[in-house]
Protein backbone atom coordinates (compact mmCIF):
# COMPACT_ATOMS: atom_id res chain seq x y z
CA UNK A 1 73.86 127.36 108.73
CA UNK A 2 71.67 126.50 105.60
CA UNK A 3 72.23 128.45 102.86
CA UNK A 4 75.41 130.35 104.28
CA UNK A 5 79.10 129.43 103.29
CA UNK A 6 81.69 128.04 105.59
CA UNK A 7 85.29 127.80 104.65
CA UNK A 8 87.69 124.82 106.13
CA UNK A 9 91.42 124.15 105.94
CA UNK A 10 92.07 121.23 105.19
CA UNK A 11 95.00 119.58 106.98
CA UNK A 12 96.91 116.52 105.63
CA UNK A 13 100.00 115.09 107.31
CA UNK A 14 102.12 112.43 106.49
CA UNK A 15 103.93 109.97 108.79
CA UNK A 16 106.05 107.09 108.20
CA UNK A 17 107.61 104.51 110.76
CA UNK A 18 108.68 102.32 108.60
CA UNK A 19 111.27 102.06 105.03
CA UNK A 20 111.35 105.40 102.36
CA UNK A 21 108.36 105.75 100.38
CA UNK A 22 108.85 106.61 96.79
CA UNK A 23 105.80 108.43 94.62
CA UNK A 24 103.52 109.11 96.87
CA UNK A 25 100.28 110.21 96.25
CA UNK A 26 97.00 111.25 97.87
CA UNK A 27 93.76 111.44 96.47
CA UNK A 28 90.27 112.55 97.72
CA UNK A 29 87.16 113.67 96.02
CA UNK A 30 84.89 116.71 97.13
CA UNK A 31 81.12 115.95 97.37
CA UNK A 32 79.41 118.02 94.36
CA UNK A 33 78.33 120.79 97.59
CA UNK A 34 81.58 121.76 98.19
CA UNK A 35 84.07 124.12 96.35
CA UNK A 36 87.48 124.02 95.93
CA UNK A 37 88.96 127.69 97.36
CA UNK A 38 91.95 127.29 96.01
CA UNK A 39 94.86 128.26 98.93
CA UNK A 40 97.15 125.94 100.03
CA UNK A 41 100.24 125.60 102.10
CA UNK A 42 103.24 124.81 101.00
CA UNK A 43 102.71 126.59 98.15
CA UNK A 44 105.90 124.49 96.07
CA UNK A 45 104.22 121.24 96.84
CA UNK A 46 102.06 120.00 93.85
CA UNK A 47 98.16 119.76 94.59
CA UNK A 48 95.86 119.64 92.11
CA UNK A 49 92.31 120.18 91.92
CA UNK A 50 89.97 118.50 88.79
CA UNK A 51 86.50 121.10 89.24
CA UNK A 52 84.83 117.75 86.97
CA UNK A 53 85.39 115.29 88.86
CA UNK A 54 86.01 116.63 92.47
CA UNK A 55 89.52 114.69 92.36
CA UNK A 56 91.80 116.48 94.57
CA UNK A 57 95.53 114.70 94.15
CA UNK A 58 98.56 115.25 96.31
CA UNK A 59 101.97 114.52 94.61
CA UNK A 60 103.50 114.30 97.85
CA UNK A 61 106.77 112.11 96.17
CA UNK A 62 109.46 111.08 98.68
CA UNK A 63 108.47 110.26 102.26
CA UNK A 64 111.64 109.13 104.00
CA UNK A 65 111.40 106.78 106.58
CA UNK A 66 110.69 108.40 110.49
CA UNK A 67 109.42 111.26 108.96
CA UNK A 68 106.53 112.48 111.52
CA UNK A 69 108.38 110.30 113.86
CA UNK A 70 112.36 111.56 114.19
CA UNK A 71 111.71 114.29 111.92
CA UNK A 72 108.42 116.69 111.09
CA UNK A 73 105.38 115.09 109.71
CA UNK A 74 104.68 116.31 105.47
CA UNK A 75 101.70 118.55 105.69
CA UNK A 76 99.99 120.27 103.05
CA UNK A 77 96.49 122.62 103.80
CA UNK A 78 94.01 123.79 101.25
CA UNK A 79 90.66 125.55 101.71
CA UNK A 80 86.91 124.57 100.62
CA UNK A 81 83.67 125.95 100.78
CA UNK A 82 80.54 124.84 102.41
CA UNK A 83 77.32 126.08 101.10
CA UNK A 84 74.60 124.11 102.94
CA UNK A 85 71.41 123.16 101.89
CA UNK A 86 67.80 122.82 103.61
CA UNK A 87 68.33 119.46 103.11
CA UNK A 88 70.92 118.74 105.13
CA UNK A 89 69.53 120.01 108.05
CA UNK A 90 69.95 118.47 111.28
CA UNK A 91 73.09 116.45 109.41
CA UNK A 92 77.12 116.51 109.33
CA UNK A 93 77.73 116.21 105.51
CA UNK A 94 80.67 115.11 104.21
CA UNK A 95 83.33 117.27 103.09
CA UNK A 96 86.09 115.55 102.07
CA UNK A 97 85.73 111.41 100.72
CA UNK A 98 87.80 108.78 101.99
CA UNK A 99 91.08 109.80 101.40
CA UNK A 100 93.59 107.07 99.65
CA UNK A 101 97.11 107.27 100.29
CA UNK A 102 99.56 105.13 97.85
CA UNK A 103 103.13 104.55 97.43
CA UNK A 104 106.18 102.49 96.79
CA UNK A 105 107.95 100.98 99.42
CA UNK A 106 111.75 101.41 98.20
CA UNK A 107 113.32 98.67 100.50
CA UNK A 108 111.28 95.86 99.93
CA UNK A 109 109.88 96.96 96.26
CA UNK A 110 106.29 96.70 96.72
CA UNK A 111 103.08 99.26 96.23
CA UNK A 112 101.13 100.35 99.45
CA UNK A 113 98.49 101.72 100.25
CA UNK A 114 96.31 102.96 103.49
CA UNK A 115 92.96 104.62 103.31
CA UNK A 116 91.72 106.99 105.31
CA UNK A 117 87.85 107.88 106.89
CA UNK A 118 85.66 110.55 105.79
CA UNK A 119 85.97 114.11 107.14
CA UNK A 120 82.63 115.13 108.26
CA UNK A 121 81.35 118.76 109.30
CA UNK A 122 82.54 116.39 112.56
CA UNK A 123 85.79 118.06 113.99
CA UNK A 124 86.87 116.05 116.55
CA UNK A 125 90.47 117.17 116.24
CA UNK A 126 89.97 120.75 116.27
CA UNK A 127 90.14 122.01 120.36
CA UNK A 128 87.27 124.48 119.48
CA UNK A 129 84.81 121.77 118.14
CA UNK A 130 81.74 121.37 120.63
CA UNK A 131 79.54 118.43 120.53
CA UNK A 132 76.51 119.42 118.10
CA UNK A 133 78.27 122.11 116.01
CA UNK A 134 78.74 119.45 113.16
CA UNK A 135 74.96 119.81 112.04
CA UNK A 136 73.58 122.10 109.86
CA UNK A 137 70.67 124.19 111.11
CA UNK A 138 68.35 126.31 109.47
């Protein structure tokens, strides 16, 4: 609802099917409208936040190959805030940017890197989400 504030968790996972992954990293920016809350889970992973530039990096490091396959998926969760505006009535905003995932492939020696969608107010993946909750109302 306009001018009340929302707070998500935000859910990244990380799967791999193929060779180890060595330094990887995942970056995303939050739109200027949303804050960054602050918890996140695991707390020994290292996620940083840049409040200038929205950056939001994930120094997720060594992804071993059938992780989220043969053996659990890397996740890390963090929270933001939503304060809509009047303006963005009627409208799923954008929470989170496209989200850029990057790495070294260790067995053949060369970079990747896979890029992910924007996450809307749009929760597909969330069992509670009903068709029309993603837009702000007044």
């Amino acid at each position: 609802k306009a001018g009340e504030k929302t707070t998500y968790t935000i859910v990244w996972s990380l799967s791999n099917s193929t060779n180890d992954i060595e330094n990887a990293e995942v970056r995303a920016f939050l739109p200027s409208y949303v804050e960054w809350a602050g918890a996140l889970s695991p707390q020994d992973d290292i996620i940083s936040y840049d409040k200038n530039t929205g950056e939001v990096v994930w120094k997720a490091g060594f992804i071993s190959a059938g992780t989220g396959i043969l053996k659990p998926a890397r996740d890390i969760s963090f929270q933001i805030g939503f304060l809509p505006s009047l303006s963005q009535v009627g409208f799923a905003p954008n929470l989170v940017s496209e989200t850029v995932i990057e790495g070294k492939d260790s067995f053949v020696g060369i970079d990747i890197r896979k890029i992910k969608g924007v996450l809307t107010t749009r929760l597909d993946n969330d069992s509670k989400f009903k068709q029309g909750q993603e837009k702000v109302i007044q």
